[in-house]
C-alpha atoms as a PDB file:
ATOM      1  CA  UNK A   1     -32.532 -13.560 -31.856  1.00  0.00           C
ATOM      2  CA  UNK A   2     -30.832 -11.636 -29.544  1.00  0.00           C
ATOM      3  CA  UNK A   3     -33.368 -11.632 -26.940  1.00  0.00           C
ATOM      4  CA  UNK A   4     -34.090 -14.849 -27.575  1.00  0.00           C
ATOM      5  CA  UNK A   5     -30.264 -15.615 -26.427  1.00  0.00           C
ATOM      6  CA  UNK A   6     -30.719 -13.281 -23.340  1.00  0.00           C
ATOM      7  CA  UNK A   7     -33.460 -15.096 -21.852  1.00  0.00           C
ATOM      8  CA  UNK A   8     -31.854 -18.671 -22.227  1.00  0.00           C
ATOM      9  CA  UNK A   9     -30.811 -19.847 -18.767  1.00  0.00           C
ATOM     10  CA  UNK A  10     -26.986 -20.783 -20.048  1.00  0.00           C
ATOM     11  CA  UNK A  11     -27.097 -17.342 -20.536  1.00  0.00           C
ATOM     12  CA  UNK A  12     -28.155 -15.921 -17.403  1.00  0.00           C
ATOM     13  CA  UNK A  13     -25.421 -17.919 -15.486  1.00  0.00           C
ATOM     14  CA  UNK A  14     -22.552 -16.884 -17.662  1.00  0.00           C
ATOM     15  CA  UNK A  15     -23.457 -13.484 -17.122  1.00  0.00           C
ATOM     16  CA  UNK A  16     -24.339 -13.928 -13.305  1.00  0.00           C
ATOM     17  CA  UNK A  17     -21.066 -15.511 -12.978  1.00  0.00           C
ATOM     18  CA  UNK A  18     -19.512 -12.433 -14.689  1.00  0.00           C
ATOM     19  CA  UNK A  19     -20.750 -10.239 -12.406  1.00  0.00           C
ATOM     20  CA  UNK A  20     -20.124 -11.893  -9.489  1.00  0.00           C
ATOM     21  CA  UNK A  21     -16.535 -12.027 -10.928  1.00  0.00           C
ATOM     22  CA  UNK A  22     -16.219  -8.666 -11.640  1.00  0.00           C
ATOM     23  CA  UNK A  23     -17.374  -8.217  -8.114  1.00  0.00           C
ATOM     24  CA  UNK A  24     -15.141 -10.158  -6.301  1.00  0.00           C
ATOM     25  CA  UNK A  25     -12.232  -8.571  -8.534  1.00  0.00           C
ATOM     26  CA  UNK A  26     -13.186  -5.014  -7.901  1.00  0.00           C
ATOM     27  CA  UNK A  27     -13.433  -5.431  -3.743  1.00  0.00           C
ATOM     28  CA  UNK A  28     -10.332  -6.977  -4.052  1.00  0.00           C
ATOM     29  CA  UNK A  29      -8.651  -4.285  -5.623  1.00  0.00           C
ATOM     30  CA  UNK A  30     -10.550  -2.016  -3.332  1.00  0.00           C
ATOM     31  CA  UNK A  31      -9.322  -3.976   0.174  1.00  0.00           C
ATOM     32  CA  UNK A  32      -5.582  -3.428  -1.209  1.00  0.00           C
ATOM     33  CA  UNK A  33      -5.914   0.346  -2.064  1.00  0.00           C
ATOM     34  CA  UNK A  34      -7.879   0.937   1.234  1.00  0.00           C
ATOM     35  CA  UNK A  35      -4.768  -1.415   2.868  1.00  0.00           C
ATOM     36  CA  UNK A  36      -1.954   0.743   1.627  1.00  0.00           C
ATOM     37  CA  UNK A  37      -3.423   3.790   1.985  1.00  0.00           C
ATOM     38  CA  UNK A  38      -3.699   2.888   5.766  1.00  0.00           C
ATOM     39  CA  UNK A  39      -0.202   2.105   5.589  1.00  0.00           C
ATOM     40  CA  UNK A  40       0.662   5.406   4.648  1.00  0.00           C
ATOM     41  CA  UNK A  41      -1.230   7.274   7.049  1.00  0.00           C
ATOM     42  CA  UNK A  42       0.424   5.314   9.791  1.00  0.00           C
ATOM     43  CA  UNK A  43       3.760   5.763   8.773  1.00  0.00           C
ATOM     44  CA  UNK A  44       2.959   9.985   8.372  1.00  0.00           C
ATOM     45  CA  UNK A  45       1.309   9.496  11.760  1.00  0.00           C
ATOM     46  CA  UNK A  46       4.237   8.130  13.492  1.00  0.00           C
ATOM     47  CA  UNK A  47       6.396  10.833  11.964  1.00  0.00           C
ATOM     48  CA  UNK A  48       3.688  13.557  12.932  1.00  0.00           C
ATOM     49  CA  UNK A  49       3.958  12.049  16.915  1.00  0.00           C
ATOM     50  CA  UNK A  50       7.465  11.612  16.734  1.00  0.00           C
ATOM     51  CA  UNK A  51       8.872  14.129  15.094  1.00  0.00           C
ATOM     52  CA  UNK A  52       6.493  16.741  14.546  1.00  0.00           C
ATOM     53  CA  UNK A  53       8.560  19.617  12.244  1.00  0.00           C
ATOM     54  CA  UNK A  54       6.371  20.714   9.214  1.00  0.00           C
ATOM     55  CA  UNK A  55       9.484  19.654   7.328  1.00  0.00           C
ATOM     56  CA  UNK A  56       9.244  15.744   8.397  1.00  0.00           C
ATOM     57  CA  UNK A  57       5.818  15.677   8.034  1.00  0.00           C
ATOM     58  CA  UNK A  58       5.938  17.245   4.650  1.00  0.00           C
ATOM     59  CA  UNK A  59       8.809  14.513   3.744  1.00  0.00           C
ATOM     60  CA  UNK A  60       6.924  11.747   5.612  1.00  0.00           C
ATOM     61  CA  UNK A  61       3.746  12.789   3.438  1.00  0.00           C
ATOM     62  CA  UNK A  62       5.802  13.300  -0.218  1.00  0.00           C
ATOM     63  CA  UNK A  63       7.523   9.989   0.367  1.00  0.00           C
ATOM     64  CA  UNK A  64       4.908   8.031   1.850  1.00  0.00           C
ATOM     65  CA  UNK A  65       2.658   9.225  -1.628  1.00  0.00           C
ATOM     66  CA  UNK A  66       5.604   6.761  -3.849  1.00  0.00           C
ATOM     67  CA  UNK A  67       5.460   4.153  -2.427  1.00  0.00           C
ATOM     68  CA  UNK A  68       3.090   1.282  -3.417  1.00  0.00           C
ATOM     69  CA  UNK A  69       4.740  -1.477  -1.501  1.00  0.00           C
ATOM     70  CA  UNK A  70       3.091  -2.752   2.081  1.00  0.00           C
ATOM     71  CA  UNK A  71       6.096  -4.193   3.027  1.00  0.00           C
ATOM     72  CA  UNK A  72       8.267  -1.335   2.573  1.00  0.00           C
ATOM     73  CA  UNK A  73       5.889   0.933   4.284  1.00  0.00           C
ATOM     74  CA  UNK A  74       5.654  -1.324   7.203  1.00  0.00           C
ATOM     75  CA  UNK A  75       9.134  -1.346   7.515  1.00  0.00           C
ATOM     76  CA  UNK A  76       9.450   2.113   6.924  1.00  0.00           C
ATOM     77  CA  UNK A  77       7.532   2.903   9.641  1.00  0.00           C
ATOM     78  CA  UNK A  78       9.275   0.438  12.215  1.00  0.00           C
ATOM     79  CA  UNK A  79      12.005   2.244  11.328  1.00  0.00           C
ATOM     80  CA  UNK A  80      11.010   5.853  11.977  1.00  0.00           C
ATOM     81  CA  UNK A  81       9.078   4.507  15.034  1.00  0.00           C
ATOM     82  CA  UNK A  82      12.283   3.028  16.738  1.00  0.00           C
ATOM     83  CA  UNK A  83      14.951   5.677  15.159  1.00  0.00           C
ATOM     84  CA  UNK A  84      16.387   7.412  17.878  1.00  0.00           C
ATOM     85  CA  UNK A  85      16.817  10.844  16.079  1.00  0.00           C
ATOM     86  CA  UNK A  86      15.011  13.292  13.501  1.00  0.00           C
ATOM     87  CA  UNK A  87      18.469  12.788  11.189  1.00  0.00           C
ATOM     88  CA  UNK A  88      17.621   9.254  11.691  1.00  0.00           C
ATOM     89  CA  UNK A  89      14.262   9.233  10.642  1.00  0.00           C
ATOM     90  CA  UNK A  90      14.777  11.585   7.914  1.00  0.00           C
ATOM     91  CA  UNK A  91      17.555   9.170   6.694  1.00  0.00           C
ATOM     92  CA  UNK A  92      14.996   6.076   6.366  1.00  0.00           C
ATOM     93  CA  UNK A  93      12.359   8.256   4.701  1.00  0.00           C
ATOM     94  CA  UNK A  94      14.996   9.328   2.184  1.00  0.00           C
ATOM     95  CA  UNK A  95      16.379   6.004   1.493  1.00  0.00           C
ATOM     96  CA  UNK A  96      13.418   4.053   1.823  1.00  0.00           C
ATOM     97  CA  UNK A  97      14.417   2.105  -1.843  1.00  0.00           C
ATOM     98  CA  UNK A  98      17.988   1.014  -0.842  1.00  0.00           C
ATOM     99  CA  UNK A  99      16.472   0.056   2.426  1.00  0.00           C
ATOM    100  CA  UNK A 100      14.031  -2.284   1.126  1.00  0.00           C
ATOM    101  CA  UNK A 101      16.003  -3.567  -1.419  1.00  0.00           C
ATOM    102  CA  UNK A 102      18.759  -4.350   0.886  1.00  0.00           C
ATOM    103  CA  UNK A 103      16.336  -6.185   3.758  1.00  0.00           C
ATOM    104  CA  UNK A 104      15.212  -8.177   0.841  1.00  0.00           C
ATOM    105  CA  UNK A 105      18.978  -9.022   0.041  1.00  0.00           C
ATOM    106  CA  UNK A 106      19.504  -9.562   3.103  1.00  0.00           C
ATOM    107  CA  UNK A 107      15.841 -12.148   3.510  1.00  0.00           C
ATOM    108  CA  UNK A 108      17.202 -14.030   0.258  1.00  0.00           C
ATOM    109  CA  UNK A 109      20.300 -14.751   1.325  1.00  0.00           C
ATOM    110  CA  UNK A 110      22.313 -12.500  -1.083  1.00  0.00           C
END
């Protein structure tokens, strides 16, 4: 019976349409882990060419690693890109959530 139910055609597409699916889903998922991942190495590289103590880098790297958000990493690293000192830069990567969260404040008209 059960091969029976394999071989009918209804069959086939369901399943081909599964996969295809499952497919799309999974390179999707992919593309956004790939995306942020890129995100983080630019904001650590922009710490590593601007301010290249083992210490930032080490912070840049440890922070970078938490957060999951494209938006605050780009902004993040606008930040450390245009911040005028270390202190500076070491204050962003620090308060990276308060940061976002008040940008967004600010976007939303809070």
């Amino acid at each position: 019976m059960h091969d029976i139910l394999r071989e009918a055609p209804f069959y086939q597409e369901i399943l081909q349409e599964g996969r295809e699916k499952g497919l799309e889903e999974g390179l999707e998922k992919g593309y956004e882990k790939g995306f942020i991942e890129g995100l983080r190495q630019t904001l650590v590289n922009f710490v590593q060419a601007r301010f290249p103590s083992p210490k930032m880098l080490r912070l840049a790297k440890g922070q970078a690693s938490l957060i999951d958000d494209p938006r605050v990493l780009q902004d993040l690293t606008l930040k450390v890109g245009l911040a005028q000192t270390a202190e500076e830069a070491q204050n962003y990567l620090l308060d990276w959530p308060d940061t976002g969260q008040m940008d967004n404040e600010v976007e939303g008209g809070k």
